[in-house]
N, C-alpha and C. Protein backbone atom coordinates (compact mmCIF):
# COMPACT_ATOMS: atom_id res chain seq x y z
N UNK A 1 31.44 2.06 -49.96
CA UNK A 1 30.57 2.90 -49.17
C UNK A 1 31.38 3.84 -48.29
N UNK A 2 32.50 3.34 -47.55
CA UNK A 2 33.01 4.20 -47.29
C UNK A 2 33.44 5.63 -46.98
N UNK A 3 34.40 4.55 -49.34
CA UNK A 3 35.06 5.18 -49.86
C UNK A 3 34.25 6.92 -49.62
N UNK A 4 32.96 6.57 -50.35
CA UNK A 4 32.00 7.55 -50.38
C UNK A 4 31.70 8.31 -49.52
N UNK A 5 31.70 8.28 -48.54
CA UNK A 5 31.67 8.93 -47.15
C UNK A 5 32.24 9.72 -46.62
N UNK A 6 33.70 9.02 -46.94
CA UNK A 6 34.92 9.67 -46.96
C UNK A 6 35.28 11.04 -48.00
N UNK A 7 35.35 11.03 -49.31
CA UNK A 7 35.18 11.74 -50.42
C UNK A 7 34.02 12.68 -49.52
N UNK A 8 32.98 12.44 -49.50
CA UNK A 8 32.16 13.67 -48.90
C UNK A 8 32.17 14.06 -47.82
N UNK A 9 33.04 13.65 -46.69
CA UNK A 9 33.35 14.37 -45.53
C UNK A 9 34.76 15.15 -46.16
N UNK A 10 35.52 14.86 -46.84
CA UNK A 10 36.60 15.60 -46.94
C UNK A 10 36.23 17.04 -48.30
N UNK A 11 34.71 16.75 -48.63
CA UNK A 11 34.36 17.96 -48.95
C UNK A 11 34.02 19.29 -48.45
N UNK A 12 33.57 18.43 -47.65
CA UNK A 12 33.12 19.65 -46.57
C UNK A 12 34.08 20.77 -46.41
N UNK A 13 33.90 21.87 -45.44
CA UNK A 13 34.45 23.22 -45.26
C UNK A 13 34.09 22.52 -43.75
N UNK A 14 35.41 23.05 -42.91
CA UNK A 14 35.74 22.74 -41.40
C UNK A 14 34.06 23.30 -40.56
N UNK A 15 33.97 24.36 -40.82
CA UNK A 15 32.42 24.91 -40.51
C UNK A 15 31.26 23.82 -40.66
N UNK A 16 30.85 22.83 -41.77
CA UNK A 16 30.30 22.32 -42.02
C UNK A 16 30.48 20.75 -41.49
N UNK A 17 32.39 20.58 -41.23
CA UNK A 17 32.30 19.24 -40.63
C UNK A 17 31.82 19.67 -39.10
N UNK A 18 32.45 20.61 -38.38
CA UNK A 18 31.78 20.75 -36.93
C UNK A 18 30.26 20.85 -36.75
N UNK A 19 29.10 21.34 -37.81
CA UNK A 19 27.89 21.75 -37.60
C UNK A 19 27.18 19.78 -37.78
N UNK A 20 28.15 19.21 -38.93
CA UNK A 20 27.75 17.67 -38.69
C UNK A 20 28.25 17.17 -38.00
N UNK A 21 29.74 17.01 -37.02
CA UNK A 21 29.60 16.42 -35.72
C UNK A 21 28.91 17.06 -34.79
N UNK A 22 28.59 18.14 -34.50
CA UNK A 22 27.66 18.24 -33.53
C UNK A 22 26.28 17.40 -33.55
N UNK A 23 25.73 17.29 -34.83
CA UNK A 23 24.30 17.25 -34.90
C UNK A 23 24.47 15.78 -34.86
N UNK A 24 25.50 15.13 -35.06
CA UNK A 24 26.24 13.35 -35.16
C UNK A 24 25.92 13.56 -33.54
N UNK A 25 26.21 13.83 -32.83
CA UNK A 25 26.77 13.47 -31.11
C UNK A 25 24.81 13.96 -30.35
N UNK A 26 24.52 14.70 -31.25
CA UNK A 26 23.28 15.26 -30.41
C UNK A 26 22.24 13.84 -30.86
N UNK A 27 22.42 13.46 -32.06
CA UNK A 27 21.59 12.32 -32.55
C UNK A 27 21.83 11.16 -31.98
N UNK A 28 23.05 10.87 -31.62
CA UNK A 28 23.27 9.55 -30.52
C UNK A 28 22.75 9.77 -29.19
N UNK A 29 22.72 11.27 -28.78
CA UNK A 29 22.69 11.42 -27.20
C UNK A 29 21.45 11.13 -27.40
N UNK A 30 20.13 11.57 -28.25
CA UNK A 30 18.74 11.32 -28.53
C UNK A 30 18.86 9.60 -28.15
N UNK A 31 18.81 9.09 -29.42
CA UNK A 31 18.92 7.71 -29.30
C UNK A 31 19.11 6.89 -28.21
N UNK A 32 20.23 7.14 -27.67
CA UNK A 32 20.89 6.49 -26.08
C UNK A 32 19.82 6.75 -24.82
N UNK A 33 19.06 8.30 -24.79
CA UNK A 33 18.05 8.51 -24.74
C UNK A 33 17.01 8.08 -24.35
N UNK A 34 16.40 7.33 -25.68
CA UNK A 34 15.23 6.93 -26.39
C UNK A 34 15.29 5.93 -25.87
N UNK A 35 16.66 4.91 -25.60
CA UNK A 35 16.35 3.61 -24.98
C UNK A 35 16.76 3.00 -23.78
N UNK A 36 17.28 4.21 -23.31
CA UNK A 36 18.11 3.74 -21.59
C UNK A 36 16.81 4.54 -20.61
N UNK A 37 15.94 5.48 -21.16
CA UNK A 37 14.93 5.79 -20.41
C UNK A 37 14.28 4.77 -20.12
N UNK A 38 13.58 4.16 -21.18
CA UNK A 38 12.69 3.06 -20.93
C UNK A 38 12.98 2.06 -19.84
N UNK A 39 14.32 2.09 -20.35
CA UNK A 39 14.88 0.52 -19.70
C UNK A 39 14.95 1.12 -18.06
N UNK A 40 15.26 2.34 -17.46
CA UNK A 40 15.53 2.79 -16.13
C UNK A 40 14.23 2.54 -15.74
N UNK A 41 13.48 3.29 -16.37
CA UNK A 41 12.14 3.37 -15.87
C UNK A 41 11.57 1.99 -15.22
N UNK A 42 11.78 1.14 -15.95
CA UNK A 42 11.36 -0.02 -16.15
C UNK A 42 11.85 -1.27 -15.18
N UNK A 43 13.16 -1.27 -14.72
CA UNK A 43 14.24 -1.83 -13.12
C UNK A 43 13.57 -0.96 -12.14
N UNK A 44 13.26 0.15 -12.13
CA UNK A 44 12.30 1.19 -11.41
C UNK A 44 11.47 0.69 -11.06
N UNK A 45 10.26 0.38 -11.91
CA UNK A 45 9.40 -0.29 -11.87
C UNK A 45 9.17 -1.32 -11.08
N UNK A 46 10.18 -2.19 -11.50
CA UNK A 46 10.10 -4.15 -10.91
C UNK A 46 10.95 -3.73 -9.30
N UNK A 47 11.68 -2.49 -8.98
CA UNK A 47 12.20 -2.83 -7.56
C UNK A 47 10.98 -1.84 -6.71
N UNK A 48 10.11 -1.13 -7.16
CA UNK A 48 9.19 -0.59 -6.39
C UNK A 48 7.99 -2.03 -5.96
N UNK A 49 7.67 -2.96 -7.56
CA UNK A 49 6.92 -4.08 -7.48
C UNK A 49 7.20 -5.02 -6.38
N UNK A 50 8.42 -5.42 -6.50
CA UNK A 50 9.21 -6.25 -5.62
C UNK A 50 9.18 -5.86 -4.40
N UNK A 51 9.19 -4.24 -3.51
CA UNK A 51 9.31 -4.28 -2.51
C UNK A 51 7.96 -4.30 -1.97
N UNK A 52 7.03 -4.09 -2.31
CA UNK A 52 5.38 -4.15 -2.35
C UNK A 52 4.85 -5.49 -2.20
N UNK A 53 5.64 -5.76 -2.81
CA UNK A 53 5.57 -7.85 -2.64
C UNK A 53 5.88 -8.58 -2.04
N UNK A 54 7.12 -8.22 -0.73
CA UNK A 54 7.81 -8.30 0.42
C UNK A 54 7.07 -7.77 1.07
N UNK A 55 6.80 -6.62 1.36
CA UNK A 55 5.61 -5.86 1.95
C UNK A 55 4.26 -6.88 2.39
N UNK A 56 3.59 -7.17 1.00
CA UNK A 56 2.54 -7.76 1.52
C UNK A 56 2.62 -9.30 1.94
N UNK A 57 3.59 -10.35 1.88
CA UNK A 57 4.06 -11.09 2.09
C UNK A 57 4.35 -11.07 3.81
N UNK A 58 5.15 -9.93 4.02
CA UNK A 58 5.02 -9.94 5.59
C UNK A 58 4.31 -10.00 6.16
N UNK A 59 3.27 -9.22 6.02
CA UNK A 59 0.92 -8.97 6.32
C UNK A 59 0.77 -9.72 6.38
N UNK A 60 0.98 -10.91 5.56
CA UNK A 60 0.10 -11.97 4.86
C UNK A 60 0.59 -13.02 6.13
N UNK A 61 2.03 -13.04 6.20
CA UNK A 61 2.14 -13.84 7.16
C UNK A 61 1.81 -13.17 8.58
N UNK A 62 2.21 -12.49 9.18
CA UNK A 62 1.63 -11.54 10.37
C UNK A 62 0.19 -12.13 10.69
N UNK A 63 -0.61 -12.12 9.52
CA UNK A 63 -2.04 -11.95 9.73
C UNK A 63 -2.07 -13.91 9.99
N UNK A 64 -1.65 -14.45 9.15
CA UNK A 64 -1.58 -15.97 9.42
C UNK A 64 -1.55 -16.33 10.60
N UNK A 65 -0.35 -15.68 11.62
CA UNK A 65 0.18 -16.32 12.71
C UNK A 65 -0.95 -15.45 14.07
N UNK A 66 -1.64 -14.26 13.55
CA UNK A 66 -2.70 -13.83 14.21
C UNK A 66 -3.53 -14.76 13.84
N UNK A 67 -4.05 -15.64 13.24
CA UNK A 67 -4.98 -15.84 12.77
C UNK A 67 -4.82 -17.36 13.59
N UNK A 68 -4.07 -17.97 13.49
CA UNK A 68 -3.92 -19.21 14.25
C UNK A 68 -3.32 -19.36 15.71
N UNK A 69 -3.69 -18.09 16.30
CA UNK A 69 -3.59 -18.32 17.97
C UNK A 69 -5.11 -18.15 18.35
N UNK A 70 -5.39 -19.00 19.02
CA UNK A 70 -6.80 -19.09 19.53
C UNK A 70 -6.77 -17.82 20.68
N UNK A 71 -7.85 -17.27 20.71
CA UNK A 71 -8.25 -16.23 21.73
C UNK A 71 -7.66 -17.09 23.17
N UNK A 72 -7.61 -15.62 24.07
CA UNK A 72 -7.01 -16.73 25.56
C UNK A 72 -8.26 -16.35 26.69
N UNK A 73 -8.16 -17.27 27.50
CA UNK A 73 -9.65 -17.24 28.35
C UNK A 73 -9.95 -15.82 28.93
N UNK A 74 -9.51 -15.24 29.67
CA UNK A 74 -8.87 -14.48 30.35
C UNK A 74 -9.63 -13.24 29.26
N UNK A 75 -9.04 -12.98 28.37
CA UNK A 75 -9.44 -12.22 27.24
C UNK A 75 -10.66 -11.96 27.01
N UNK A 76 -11.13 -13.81 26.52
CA UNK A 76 -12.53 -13.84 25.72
C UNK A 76 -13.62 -12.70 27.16
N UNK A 77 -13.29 -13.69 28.28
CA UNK A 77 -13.93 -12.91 29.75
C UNK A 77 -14.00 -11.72 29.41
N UNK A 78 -13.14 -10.94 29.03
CA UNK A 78 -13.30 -9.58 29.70
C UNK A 78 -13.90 -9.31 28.38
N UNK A 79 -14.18 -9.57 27.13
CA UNK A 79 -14.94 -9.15 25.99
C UNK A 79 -16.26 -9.53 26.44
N UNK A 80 -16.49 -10.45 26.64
CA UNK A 80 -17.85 -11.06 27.45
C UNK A 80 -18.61 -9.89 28.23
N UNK A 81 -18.00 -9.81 28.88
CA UNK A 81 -17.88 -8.77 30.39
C UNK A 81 -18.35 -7.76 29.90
N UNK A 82 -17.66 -6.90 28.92
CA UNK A 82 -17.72 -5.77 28.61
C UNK A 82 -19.02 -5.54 27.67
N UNK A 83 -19.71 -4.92 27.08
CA UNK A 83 -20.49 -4.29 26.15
C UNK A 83 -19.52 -4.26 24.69
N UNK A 84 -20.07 -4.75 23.68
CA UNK A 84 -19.30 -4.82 22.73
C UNK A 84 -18.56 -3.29 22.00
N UNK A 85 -19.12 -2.51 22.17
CA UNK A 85 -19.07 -0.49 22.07
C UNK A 85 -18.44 -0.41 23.05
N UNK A 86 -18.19 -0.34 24.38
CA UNK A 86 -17.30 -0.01 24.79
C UNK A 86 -15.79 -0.36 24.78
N UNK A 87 -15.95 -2.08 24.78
CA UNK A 87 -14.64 -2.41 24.01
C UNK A 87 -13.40 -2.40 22.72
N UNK A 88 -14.90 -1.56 22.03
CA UNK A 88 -13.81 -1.16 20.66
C UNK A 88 -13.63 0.10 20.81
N UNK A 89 -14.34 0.64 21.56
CA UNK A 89 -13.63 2.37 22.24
C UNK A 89 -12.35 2.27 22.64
N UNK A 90 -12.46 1.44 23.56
CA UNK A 90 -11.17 1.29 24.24
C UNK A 90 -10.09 0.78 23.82
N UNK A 91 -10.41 -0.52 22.93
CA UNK A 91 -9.39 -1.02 22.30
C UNK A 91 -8.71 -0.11 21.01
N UNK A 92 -9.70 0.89 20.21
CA UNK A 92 -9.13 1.92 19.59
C UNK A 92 -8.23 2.91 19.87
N UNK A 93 -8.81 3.21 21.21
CA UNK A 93 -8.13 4.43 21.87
C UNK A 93 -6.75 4.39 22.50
N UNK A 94 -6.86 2.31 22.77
CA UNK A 94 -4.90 2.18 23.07
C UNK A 94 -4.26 2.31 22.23
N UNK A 95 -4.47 2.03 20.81
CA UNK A 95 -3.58 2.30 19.69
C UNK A 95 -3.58 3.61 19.25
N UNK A 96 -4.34 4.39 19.60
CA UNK A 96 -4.66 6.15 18.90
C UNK A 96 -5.63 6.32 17.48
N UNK A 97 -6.42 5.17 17.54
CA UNK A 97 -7.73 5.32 16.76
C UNK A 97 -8.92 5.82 17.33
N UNK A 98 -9.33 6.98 16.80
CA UNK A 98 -10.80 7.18 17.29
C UNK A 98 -12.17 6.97 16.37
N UNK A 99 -12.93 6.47 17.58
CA UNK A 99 -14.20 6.05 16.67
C UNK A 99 -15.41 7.28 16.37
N UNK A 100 -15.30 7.24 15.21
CA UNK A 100 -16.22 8.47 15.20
C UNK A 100 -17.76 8.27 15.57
N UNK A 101 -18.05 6.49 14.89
CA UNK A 101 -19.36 6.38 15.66
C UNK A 101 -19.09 5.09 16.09
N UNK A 102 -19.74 4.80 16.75
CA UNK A 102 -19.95 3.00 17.42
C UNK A 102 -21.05 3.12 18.10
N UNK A 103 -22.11 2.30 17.47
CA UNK A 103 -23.42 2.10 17.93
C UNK A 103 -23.78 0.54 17.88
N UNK A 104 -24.12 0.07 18.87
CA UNK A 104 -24.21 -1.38 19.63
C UNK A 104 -25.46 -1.69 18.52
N UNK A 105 -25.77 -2.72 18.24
CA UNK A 105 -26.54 -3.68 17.05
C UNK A 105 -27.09 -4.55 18.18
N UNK A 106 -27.42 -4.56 19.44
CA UNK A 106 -27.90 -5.58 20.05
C UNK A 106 -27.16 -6.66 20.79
N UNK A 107 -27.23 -7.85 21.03
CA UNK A 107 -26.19 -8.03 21.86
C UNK A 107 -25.42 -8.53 20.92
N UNK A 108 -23.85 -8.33 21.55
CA UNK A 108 -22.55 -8.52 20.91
C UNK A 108 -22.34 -7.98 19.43
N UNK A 109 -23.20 -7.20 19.29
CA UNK A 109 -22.63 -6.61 17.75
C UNK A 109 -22.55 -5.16 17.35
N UNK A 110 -21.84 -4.58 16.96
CA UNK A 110 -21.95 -3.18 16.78
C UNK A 110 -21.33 -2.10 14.96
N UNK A 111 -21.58 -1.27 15.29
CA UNK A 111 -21.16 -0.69 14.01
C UNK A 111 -20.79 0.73 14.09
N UNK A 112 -18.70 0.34 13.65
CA UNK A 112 -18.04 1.37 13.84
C UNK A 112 -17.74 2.15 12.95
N UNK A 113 -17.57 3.74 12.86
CA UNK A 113 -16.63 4.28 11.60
C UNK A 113 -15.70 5.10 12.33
N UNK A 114 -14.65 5.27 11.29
CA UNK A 114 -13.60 6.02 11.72
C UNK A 114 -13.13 6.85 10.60
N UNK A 115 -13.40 8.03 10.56
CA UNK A 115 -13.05 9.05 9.34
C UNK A 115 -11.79 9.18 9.13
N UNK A 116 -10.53 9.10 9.53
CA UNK A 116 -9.26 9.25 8.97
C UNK A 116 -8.33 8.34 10.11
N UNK A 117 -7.34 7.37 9.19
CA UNK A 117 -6.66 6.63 9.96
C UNK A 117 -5.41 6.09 8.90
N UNK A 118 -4.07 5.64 9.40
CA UNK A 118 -3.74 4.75 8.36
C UNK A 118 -3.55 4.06 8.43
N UNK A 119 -3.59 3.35 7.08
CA UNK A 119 -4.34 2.00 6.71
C UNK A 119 -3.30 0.84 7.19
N UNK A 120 -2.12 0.61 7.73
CA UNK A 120 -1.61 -0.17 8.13
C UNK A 120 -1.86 -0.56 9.71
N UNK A 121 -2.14 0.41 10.02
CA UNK A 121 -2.37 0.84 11.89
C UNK A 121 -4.01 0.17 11.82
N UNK A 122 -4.76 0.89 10.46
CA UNK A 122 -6.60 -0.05 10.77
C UNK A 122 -6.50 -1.56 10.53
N UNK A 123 -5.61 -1.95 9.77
CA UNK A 123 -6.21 -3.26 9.01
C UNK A 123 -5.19 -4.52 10.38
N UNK A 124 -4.45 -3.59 10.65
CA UNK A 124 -3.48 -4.66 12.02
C UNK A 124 -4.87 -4.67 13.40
N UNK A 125 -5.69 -3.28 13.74
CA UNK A 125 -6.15 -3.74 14.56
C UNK A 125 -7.29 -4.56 14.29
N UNK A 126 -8.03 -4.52 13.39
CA UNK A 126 -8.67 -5.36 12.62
C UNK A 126 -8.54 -6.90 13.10
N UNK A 127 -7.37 -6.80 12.42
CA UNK A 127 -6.71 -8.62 12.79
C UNK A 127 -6.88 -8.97 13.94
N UNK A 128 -5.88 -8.00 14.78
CA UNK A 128 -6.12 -7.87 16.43
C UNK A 128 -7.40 -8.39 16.77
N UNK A 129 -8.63 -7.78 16.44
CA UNK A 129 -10.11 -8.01 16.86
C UNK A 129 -10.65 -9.32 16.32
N UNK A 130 -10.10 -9.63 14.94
CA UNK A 130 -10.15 -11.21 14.95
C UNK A 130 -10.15 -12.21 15.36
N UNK A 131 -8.08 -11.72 16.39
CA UNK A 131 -7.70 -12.92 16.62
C UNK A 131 -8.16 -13.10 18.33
N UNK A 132 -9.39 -11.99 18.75
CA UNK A 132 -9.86 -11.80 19.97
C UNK A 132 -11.33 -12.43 19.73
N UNK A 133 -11.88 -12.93 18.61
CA UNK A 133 -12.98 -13.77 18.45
C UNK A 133 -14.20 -13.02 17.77
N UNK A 134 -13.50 -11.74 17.38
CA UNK A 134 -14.44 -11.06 16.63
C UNK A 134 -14.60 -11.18 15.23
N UNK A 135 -15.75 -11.48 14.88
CA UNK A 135 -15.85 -11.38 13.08
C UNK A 135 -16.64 -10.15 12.51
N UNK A 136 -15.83 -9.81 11.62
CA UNK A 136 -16.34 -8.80 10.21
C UNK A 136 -17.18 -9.07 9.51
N UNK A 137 -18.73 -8.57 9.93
CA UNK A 137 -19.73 -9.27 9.15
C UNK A 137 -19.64 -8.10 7.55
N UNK A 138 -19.01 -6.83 8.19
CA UNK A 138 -19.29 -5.84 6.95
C UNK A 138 -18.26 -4.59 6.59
N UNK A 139 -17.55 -4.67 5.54
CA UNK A 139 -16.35 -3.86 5.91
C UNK A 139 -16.46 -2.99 4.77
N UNK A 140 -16.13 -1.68 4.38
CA UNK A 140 -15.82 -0.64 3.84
C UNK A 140 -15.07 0.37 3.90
N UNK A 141 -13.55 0.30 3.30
CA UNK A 141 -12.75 0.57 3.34
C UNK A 141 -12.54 2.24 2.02
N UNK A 142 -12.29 3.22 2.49
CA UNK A 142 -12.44 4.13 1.04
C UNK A 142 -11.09 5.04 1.55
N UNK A 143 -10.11 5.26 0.73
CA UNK A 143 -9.04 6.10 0.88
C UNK A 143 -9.25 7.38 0.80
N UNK A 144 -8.73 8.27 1.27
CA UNK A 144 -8.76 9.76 0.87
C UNK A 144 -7.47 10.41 0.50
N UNK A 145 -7.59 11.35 0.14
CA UNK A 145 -6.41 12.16 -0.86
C UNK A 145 -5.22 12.21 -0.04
N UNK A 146 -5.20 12.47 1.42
CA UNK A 146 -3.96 12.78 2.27
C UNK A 146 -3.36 12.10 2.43
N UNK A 147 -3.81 9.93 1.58
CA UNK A 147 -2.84 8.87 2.14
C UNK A 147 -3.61 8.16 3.33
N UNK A 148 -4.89 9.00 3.71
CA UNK A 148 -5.00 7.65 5.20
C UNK A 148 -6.12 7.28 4.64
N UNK A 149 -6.52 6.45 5.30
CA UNK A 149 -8.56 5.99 4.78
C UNK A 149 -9.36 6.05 5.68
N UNK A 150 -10.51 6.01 5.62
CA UNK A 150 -11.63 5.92 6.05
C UNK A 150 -12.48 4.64 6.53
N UNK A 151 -13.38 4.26 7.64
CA UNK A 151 -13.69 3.26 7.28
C UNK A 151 -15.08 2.05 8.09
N UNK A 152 -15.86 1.99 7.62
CA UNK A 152 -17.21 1.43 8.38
C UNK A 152 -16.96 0.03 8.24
N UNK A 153 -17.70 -0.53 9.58
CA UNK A 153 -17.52 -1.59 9.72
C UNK A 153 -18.87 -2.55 10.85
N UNK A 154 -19.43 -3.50 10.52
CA UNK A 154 -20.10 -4.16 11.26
C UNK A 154 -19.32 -5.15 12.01
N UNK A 155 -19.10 -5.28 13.13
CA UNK A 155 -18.74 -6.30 13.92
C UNK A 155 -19.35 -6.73 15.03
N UNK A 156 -19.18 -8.30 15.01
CA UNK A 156 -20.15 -8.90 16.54
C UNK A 156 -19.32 -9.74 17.02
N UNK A 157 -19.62 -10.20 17.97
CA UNK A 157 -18.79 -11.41 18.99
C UNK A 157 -19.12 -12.78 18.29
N UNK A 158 -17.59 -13.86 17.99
CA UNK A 158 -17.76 -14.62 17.32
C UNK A 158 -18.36 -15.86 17.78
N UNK A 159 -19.45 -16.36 16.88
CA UNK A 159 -20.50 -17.71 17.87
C UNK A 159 -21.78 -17.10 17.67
N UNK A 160 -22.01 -15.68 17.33
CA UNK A 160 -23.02 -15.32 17.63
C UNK A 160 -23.85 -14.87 16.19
């Protein structure tokens, strides 16, 4: 087989061996190509997965260790105290969330929206309001094109 190979490369005219190593070197560069793309793409892939997975792993715990400190007296009082609408005004407005509506549901319960926010900054104060004795009777969460979301929500004082 070679042999054969040989015999017909040494037929060739110098013109004709350069026009077949070129098209030899362009057909490997294809090939090499064809399968080191995939494969980049693809370590690409699993270290974007992976850091997304660390990511939510941190939340997950964050939200755990919010989740298992009991409200403190002192606190619950001044939620008590307050009107449930005015306290999520306020508690929005220390972090730089504004409420677009908040309308009180009667006692201790109300219903907020907030047209553009992002979503790491809503879903932490969220927790926050959790781990202050508030529960999420109703949540709706919808993203928009710029990256932040949107987002309605029923909440009341927890016990109630």
């Amino acid at each position: 087989m070679t042999e054969k190979l040989q015999n017909w490369w040494i037929g060739l005219s110098t013109r004709e061996r350069w026009l077949v190593g070129i098209a030899g070197v362009l057909a490997l560069g294809v090939l090499v190509w064809g399968l080191a793309r995939p494969a980049v793409a693809g370590f690409t892939d699993l270290e974007n997965r992976h850091r997304a997975s660390i990511e939510r792993e941190g939340r997950v715990a964050a939200k755990i260790r919010l989740l298992s400190l009991r409200p403190a007296r002192s606190l619950t009082a001044t939620v008590d105290a307050v009107a449930v609408d005015q306290y999520l005004t306020q508690s929005a407005g220390e972090i730089g969330l504004t409420l677009d509506r908040n309308e009180a549901r009667g006692q201790g319960q109300a219903t907020i929206a907030i047209a553009t926010a992002r979503a790491p900054v809503l879903t932490d104060w969220l927790a926050s309001l959790e781990g202050q004795g508030f529960v999420v009777d109703q949540l709706t969460i919808t993203p928009a094109a710029d990256g932040t979301v949107g987002m309605t929500a029923e909440l009341r004082r927890g016990g109630q």
